[in-house]
Protein backbone atom coordinates (compact mmCIF):
# COMPACT_ATOMS: atom_id res chain seq x y z
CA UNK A 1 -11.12 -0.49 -14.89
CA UNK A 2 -8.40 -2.81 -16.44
CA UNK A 3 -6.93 -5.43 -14.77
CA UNK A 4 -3.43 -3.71 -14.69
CA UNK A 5 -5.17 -0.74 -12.72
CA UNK A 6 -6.43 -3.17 -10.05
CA UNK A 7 -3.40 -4.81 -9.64
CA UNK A 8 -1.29 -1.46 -9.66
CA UNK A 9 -3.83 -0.67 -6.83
CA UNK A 10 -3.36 -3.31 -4.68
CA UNK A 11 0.35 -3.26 -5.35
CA UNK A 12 0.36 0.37 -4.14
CA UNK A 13 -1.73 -0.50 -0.92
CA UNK A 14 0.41 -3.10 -0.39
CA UNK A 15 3.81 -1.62 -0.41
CA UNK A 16 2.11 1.90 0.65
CA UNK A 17 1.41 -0.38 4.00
CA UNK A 18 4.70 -2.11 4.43
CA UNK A 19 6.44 1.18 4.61
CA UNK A 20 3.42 2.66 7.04
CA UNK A 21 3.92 0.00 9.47
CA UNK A 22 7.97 0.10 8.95
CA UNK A 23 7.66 3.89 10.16
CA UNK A 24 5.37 3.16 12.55
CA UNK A 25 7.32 0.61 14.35
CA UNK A 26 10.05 3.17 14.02
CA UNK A 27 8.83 6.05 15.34
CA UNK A 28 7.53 3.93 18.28
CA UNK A 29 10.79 2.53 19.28
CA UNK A 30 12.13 6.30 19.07
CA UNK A 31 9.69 7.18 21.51
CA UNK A 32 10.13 4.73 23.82
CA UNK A 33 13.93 5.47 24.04
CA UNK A 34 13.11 9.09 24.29
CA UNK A 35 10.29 8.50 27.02
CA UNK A 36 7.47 10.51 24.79
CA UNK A 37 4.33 9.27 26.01
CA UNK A 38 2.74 9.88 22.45
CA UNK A 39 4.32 9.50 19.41
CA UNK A 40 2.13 12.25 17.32
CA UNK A 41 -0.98 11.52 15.42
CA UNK A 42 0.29 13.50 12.16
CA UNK A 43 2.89 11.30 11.69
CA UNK A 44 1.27 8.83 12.09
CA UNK A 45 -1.65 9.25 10.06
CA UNK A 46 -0.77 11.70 7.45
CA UNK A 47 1.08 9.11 5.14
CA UNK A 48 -1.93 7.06 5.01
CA UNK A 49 -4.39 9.39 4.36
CA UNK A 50 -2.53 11.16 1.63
CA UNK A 51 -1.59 7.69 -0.55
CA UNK A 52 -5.31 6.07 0.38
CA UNK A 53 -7.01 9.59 -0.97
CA UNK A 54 -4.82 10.09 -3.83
CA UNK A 55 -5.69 6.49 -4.51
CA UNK A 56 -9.48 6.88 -4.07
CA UNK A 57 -9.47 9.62 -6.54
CA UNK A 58 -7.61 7.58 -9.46
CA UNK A 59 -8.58 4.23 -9.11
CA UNK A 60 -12.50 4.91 -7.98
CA UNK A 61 -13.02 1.20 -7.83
CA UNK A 62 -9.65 0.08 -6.98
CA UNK A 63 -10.07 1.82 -3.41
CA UNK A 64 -11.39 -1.18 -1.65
CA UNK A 65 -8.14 -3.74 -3.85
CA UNK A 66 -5.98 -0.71 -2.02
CA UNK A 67 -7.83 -1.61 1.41
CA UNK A 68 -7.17 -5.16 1.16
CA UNK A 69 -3.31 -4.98 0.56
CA UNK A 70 -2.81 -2.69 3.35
CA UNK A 71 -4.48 -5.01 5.43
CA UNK A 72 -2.44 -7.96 3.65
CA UNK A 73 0.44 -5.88 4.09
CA UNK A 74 -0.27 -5.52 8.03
CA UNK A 75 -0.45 -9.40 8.09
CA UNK A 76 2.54 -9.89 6.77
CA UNK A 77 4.87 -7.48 8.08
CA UNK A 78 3.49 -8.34 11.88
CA UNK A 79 4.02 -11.67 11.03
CA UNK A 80 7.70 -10.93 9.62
CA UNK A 81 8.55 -8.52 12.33
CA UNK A 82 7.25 -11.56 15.39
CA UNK A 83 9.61 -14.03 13.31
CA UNK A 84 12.84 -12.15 12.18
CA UNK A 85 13.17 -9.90 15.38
């Protein structure tokens, strides 16, 4: 692999995690004002799974640069959401 393909990788975990967490924190405050006790594991999980295994089967090496944005990309948008909100 190229270094464009790694980068593209962990660009794509990155902002593939910001908008995970984004809808997560969303559909959580929807269920809290709508007094669910769950808020569904599909959609929840389903995004994630889809971009991380479509990303696993492109970029065979890139998979653990895809890993490490999403987790960079948990980091920071915890840390923007405990600040800005």
């Amino acid at each position: 692999m190229n270094g464009i393909d790694l980068v593209f990788s962990f660009l794509t975990g990155f902002l593939s995690g910001i908008g995970y967490f984004h809808h997560l924190l969303i559909s959580s405050q929807r269920a809290i004002l709508n007094r669910k006790k769950s808020t569904g594991f599909i959609f929840r999980f389903v995004p994630f799974s889809i971009v991380a295994l479509s990303v696993a089967v492109v970029f065979r090496e890139g998979i653990i640069l895809f890993l490490i944005g999403f987790y960079v990309s948990r980091l920071t948008y915890t840390n923007f959401v405990i600040r800005y909100r």
